[in-house]
C-alpha atoms as a PDB file:
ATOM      1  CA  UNK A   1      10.745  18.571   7.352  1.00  0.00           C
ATOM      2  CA  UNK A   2       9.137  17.496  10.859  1.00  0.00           C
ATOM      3  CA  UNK A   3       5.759  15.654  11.603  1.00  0.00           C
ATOM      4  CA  UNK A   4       3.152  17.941  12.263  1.00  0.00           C
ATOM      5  CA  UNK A   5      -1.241  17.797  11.883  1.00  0.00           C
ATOM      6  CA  UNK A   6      -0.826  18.966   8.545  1.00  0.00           C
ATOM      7  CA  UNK A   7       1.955  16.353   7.202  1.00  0.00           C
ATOM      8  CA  UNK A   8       0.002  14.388   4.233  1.00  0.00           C
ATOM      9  CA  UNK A   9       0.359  10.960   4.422  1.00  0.00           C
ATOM     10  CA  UNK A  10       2.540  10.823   1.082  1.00  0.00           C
ATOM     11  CA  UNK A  11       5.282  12.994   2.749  1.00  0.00           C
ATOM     12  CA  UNK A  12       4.375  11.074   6.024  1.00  0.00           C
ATOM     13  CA  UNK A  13       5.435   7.481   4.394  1.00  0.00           C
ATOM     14  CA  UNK A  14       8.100   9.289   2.626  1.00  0.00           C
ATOM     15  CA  UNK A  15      10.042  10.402   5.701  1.00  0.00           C
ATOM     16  CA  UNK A  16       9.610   6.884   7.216  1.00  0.00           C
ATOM     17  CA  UNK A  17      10.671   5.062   4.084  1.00  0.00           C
ATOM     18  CA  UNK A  18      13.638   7.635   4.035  1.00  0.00           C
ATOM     19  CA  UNK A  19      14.720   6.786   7.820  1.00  0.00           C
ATOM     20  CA  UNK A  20      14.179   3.094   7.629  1.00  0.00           C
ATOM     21  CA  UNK A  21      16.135   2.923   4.745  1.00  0.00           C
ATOM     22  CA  UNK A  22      18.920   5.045   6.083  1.00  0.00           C
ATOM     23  CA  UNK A  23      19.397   3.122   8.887  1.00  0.00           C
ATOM     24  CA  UNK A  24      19.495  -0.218   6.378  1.00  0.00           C
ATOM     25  CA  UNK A  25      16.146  -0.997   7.218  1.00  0.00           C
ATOM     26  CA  UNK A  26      14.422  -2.809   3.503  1.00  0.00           C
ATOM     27  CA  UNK A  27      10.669  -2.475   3.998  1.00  0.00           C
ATOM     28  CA  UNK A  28       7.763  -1.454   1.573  1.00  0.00           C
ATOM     29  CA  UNK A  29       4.559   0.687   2.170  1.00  0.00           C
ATOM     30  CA  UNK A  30       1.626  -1.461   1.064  1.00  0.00           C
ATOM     31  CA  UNK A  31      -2.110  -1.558   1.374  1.00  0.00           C
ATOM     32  CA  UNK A  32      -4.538   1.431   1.549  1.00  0.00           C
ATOM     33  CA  UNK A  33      -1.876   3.603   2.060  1.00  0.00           C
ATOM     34  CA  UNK A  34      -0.612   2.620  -1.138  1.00  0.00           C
ATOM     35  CA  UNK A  35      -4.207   3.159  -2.801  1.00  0.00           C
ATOM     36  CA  UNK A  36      -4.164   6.720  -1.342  1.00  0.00           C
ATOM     37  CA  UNK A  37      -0.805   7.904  -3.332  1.00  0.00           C
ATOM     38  CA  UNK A  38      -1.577   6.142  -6.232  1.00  0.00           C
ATOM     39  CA  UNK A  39      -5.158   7.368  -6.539  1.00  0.00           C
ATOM     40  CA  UNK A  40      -4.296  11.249  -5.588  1.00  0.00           C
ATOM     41  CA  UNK A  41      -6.391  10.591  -2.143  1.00  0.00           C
ATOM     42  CA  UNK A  42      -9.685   9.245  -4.374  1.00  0.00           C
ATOM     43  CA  UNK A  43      -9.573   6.429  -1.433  1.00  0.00           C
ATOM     44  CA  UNK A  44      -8.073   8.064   1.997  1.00  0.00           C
ATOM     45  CA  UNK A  45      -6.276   6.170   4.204  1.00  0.00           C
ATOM     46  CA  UNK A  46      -4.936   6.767   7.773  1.00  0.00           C
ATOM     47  CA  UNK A  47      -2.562   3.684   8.475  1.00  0.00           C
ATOM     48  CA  UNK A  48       0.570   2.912   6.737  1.00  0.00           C
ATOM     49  CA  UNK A  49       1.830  -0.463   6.555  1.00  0.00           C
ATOM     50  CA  UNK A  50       5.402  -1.298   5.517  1.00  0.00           C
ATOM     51  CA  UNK A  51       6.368  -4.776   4.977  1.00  0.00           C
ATOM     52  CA  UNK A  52       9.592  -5.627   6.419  1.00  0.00           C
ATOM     53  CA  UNK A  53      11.479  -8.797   7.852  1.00  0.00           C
ATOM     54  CA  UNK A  54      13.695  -6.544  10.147  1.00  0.00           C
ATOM     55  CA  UNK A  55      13.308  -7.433  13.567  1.00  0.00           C
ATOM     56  CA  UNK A  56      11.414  -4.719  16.047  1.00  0.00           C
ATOM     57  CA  UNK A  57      14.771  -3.605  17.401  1.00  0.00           C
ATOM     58  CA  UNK A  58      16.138  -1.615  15.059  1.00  0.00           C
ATOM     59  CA  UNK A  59      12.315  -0.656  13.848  1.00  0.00           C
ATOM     60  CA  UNK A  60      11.622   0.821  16.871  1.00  0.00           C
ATOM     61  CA  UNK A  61      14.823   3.070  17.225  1.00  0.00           C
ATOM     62  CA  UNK A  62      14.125   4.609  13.814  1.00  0.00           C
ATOM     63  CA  UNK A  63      10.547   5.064  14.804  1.00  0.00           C
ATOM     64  CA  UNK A  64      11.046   6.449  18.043  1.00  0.00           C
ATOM     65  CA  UNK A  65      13.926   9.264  16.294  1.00  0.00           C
ATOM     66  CA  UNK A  66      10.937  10.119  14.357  1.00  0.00           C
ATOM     67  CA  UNK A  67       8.884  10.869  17.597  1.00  0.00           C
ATOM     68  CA  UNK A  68       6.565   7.703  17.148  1.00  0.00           C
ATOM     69  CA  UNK A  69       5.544   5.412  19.788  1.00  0.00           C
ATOM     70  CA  UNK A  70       5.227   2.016  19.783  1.00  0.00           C
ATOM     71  CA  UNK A  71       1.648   0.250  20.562  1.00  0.00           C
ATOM     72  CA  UNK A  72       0.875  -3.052  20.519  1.00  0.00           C
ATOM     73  CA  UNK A  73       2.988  -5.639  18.600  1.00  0.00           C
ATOM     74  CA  UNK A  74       4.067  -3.904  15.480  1.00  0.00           C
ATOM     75  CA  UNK A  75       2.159  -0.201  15.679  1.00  0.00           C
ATOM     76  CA  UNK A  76       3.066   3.110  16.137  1.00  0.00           C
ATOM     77  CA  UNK A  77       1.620   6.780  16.543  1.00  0.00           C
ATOM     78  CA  UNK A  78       2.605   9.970  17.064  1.00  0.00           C
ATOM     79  CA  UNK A  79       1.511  12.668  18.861  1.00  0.00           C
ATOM     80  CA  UNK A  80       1.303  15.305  15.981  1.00  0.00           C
ATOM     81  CA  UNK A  81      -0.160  13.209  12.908  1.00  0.00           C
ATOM     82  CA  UNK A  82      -3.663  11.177  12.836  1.00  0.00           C
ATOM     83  CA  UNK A  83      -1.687   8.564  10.637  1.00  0.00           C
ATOM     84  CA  UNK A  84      -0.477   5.294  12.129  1.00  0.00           C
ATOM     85  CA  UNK A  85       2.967   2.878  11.192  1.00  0.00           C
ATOM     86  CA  UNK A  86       2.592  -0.646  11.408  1.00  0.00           C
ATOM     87  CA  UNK A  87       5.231  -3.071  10.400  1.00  0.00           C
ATOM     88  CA  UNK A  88       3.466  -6.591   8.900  1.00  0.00           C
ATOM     89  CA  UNK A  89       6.178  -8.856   8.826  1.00  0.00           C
ATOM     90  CA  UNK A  90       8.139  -9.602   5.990  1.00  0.00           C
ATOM     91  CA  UNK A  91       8.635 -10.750   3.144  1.00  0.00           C
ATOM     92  CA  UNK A  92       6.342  -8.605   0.765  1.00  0.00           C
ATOM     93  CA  UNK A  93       3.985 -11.091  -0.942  1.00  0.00           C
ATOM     94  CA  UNK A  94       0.359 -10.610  -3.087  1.00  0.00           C
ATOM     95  CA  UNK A  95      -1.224 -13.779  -2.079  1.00  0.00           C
ATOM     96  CA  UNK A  96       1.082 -16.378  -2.703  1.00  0.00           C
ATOM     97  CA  UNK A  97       3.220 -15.039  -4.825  1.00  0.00           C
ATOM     98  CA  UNK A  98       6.452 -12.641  -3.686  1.00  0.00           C
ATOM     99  CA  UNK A  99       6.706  -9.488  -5.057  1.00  0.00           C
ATOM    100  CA  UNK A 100       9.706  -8.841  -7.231  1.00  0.00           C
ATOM    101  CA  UNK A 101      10.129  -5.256  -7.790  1.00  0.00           C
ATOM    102  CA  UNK A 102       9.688  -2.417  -5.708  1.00  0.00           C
ATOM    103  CA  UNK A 103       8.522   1.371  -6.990  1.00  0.00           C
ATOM    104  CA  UNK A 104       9.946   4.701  -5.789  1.00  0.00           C
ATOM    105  CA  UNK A 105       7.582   7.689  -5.690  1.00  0.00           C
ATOM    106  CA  UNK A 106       9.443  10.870  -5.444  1.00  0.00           C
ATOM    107  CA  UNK A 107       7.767  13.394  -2.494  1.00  0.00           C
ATOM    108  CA  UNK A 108       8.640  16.707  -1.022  1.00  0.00           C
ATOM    109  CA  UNK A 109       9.908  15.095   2.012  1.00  0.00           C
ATOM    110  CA  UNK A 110      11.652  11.708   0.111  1.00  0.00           C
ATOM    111  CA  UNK A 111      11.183   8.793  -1.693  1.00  0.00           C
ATOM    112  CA  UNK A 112       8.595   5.726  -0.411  1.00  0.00           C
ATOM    113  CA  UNK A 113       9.534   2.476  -1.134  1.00  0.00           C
ATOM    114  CA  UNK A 114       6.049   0.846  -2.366  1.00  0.00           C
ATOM    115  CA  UNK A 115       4.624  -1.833  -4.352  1.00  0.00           C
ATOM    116  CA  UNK A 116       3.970  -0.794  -8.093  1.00  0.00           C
ATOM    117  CA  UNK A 117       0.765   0.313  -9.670  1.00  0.00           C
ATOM    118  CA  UNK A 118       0.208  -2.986 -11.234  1.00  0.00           C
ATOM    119  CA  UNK A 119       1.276  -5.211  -7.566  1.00  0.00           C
ATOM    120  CA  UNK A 120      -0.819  -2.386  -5.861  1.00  0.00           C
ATOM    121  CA  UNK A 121      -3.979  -3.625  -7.900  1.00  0.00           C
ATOM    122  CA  UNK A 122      -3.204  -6.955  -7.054  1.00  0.00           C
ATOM    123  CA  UNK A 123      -2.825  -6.510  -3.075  1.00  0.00           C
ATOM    124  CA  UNK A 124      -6.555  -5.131  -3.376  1.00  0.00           C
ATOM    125  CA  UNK A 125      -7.592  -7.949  -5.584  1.00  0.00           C
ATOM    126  CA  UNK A 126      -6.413 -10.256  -3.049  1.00  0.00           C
ATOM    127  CA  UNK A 127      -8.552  -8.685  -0.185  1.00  0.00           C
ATOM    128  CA  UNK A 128     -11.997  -9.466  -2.903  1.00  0.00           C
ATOM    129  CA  UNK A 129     -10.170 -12.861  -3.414  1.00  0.00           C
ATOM    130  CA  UNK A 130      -9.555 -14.294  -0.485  1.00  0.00           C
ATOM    131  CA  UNK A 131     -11.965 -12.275   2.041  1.00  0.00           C
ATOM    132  CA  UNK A 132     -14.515 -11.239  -0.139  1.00  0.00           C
ATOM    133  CA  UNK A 133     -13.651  -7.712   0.594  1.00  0.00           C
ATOM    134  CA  UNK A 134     -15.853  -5.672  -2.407  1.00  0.00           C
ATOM    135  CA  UNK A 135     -14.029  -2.094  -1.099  1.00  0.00           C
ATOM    136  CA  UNK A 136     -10.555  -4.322  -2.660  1.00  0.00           C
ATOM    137  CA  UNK A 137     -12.328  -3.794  -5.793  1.00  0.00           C
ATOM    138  CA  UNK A 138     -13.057  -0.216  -5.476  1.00  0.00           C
ATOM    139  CA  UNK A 139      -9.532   0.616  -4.517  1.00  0.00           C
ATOM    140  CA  UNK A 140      -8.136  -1.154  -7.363  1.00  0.00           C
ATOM    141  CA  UNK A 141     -10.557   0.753  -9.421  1.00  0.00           C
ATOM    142  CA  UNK A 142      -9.401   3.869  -7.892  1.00  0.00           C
ATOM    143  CA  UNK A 143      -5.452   2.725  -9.136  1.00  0.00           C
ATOM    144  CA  UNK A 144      -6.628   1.912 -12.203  1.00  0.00           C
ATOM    145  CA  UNK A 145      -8.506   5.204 -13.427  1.00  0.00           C
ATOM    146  CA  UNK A 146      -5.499   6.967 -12.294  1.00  0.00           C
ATOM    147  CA  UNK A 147      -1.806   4.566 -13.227  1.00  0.00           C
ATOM    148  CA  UNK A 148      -0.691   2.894 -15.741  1.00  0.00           C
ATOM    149  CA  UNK A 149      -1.566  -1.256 -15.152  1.00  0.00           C
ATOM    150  CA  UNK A 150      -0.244  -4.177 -16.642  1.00  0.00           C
ATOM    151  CA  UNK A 151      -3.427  -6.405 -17.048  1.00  0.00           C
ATOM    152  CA  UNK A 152      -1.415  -9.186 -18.521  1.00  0.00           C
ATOM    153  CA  UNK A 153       0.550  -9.311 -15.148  1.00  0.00           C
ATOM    154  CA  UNK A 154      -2.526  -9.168 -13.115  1.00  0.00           C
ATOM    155  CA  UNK A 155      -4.387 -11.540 -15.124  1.00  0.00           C
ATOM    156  CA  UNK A 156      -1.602 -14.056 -14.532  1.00  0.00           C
ATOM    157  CA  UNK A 157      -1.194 -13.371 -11.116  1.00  0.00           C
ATOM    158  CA  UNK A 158      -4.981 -13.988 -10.411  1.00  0.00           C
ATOM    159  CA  UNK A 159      -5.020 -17.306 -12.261  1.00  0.00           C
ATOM    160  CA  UNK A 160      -2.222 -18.637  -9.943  1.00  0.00           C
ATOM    161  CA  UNK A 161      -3.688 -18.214  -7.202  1.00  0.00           C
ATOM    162  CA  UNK A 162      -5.045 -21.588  -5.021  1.00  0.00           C
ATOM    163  CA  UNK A 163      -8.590 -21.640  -5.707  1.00  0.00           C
ATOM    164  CA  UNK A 164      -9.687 -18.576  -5.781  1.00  0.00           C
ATOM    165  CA  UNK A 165      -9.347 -16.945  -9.137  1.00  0.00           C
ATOM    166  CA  UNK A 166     -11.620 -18.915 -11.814  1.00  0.00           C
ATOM    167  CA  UNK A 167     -15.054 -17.461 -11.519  1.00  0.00           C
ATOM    168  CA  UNK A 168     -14.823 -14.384  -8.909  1.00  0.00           C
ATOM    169  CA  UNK A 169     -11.911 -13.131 -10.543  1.00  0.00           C
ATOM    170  CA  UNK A 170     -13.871 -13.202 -13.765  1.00  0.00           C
ATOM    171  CA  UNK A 171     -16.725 -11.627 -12.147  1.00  0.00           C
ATOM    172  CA  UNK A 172     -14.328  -8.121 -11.463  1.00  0.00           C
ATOM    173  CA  UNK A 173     -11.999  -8.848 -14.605  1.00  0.00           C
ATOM    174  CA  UNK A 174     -14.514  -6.562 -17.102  1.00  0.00           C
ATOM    175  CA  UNK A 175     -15.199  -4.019 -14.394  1.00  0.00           C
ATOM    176  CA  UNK A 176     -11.385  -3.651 -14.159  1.00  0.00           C
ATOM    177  CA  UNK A 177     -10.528  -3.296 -17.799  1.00  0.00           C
ATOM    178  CA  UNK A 178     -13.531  -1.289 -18.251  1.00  0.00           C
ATOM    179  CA  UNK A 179     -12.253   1.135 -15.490  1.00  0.00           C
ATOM    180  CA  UNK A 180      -9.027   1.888 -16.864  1.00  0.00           C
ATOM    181  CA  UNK A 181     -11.241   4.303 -19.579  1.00  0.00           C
ATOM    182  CA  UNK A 182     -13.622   5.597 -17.355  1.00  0.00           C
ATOM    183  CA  UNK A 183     -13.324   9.230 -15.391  1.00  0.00           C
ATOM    184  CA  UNK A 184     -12.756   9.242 -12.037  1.00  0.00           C
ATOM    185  CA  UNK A 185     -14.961   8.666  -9.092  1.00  0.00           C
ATOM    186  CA  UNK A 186     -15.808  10.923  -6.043  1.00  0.00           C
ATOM    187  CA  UNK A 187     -13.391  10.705  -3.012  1.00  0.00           C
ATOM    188  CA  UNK A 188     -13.785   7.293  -0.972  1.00  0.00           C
ATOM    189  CA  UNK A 189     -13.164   7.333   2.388  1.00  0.00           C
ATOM    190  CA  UNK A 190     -12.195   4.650   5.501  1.00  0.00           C
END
């Protein structure tokens, strides 16, 4: 399968998580690209970010095999797809807490490497948390209607983190549970 206009981002992060991985490269798609898969493209993303602690070196070679080139710091684009690669450096954390397990979603084109439903939710969380970023909400809502979520897990998580948690995690904590029942929303877009 090549890179072309009408590559979806899914297969897109699939065929880099496939050639990273073959050439030994560990890294993990997360963010809105991880929001798009998991909510069937209810939120639409066009960057992909995949958290690695591999230096640019050996990035860059698998990137440029795939016909990418590299921008600034850690970004890349190609020619044939409206969808950017950047590489945040490693390792994969949620706040201040590392993430411990890693999901595989099975594509056309491969398997991505990305954070699970339930870390996914949190990654969003932490954008409301931390930067007061209300869309982090929405896209967790968007997970939620659509994947299985351990609350427990993100309860916990939230509670640990410095300062932040108490009473603006409470303020989303019934909208989140209450989503998990409701039917899906219209399309979001960024």
């Amino acid at each position: 399968m090549s890179i072309g206009p009408d590559t979806s981002l899914e297969d897109l992060a699939a065929m880099v998580s496939d050639a990273l991985a073959t050439a030994g490269i560990a890294a993990v798609l997360c963010g809105g690209a991880v929001v798009s898969i998991y909510s069937h493209n209810a939120y639409q993303s066009y960057d992909l970010d995949f958290v690695t602690s591999e230096g640019m070196r050996g990035i860059e070679m698998v990137m440029t095999n795939l016909g990418f080139t590299r921008g600034k710091g850690r970004h890349f684009t190609h020619p044939e797809t409206r969808y950017s690669v950047e590489f945040p450096a490693g390792p994969v954390m949620i706040g201040d807490a590392p993430v411990s397990e890693v999901a595989q979603h099975q594509t056309e084109a491969g398997i991505v490497r990305l954070l699970t439903p339930t870390d996914a939710v949190k990654d969003r969380l932490a954008a409301f948390l931390h930067w007061n970023d209300r869309q982090g909400v929405e896209q967790a809502i968007q997970i939620i209607r659509r994947q299985t979520v351990n609350f427990d897990s993100v309860d916990r998580w939230a509670r640990a983190e410095p300062g932040h948690a108490s009473e603006r995690y409470a303020q989303v904590c019934k909208t989140l549970r209450e989503a998990a029942s409701a039917p899906a929303r219209p399309k979001l877009h960024r």
